[in-house]
Protein backbone atom coordinates (compact mmCIF):
# COMPACT_ATOMS: atom_id res chain seq x y z
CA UNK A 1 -86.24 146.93 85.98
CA UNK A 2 -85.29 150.50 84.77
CA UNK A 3 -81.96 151.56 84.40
CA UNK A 4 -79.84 152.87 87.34
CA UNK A 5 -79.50 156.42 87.58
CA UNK A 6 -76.53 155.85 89.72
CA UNK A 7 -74.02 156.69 87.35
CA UNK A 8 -69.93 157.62 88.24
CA UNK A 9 -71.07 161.08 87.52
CA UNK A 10 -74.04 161.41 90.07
CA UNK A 11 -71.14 160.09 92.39
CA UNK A 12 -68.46 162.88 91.38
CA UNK A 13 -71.29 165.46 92.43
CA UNK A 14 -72.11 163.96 95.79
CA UNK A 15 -68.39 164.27 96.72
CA UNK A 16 -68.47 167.76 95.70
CA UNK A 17 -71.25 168.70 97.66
CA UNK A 18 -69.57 166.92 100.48
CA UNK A 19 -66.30 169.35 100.04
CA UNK A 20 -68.65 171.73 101.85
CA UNK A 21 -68.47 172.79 105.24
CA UNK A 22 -72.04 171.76 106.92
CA UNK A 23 -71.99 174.23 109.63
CA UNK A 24 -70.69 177.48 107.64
CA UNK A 25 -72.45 178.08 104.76
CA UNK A 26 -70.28 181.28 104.41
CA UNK A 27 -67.27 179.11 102.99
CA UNK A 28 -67.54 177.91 100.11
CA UNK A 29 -64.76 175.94 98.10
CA UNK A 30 -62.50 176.47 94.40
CA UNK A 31 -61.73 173.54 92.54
CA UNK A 32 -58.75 174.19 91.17
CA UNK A 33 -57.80 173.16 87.23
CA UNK A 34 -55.09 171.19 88.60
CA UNK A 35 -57.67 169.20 90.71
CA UNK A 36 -58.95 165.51 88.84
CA UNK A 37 -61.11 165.93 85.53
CA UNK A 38 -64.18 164.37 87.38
CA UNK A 39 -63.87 166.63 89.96
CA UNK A 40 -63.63 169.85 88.24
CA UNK A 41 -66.85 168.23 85.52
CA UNK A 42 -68.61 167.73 88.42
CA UNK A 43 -68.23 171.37 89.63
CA UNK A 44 -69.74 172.54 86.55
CA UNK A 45 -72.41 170.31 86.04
CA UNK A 46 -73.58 171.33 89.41
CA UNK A 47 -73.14 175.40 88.42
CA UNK A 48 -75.15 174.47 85.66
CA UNK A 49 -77.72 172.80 87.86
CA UNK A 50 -78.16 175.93 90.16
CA UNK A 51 -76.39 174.22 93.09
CA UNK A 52 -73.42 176.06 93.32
CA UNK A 53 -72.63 179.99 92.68
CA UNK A 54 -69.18 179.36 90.20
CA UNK A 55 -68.72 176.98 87.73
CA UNK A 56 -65.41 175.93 89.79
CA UNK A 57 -67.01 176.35 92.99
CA UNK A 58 -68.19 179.34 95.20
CA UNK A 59 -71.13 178.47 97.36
CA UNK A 60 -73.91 176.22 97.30
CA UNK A 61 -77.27 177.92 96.59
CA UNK A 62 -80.01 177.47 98.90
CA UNK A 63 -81.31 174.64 96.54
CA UNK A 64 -77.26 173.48 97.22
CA UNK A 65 -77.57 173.67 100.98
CA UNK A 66 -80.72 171.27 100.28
CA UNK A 67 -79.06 169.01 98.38
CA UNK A 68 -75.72 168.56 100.38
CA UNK A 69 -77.82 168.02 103.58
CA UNK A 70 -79.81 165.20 101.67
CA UNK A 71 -76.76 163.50 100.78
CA UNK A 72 -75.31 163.83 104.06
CA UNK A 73 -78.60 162.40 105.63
CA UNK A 74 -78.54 159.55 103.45
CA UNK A 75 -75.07 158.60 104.24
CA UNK A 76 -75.96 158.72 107.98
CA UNK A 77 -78.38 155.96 106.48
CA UNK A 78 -76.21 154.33 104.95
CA UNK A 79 -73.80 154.20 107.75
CA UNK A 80 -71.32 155.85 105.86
CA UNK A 81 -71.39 158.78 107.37
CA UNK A 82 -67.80 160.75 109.29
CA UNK A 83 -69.41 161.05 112.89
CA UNK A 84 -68.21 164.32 113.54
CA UNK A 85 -69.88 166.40 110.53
């Protein structure tokens, strides 16, 4: 079986995206430096991946806005999901 690609930091990134507001794409979000060490790692790892505009935040890219929704849609899966986003 290969190895899980499921790691704490793939986690950190999905509640990132999820920060975002699914119906505005015009607001965007700032991790602040006095916000956890994951969180604000996370933030940039995603800058770096072309899914956000800042390293500590901005807006999600188009290739963002993809992602976000993905996670969001598997978390309906899941049955995770908060009803009302």
């Amino acid at each position: 079986m290969s190895q899980s690609r499921y790691t704490p930091q793939v986690f950190d990134e999905l509640k990132v995206l999820g920060l975002f507001n699914p119906t505005n794409h015009q607001e965007g979000i700032k991790v602040h430096s006095s916000a956890e060490p994951e969180m604000i790692e996370a933030t940039r790892r995603l800058h770096d991946k072309g899914l956000v505009t800042q390293p500590d935040g901005g807006y999600l890219t188009t290739l963002g806005q993809e992602a976000a929704e993905h996670a969001r849609d598997l978390l309906t899966l899941l049955g995770t999901a908060d009803v009302a986003t």
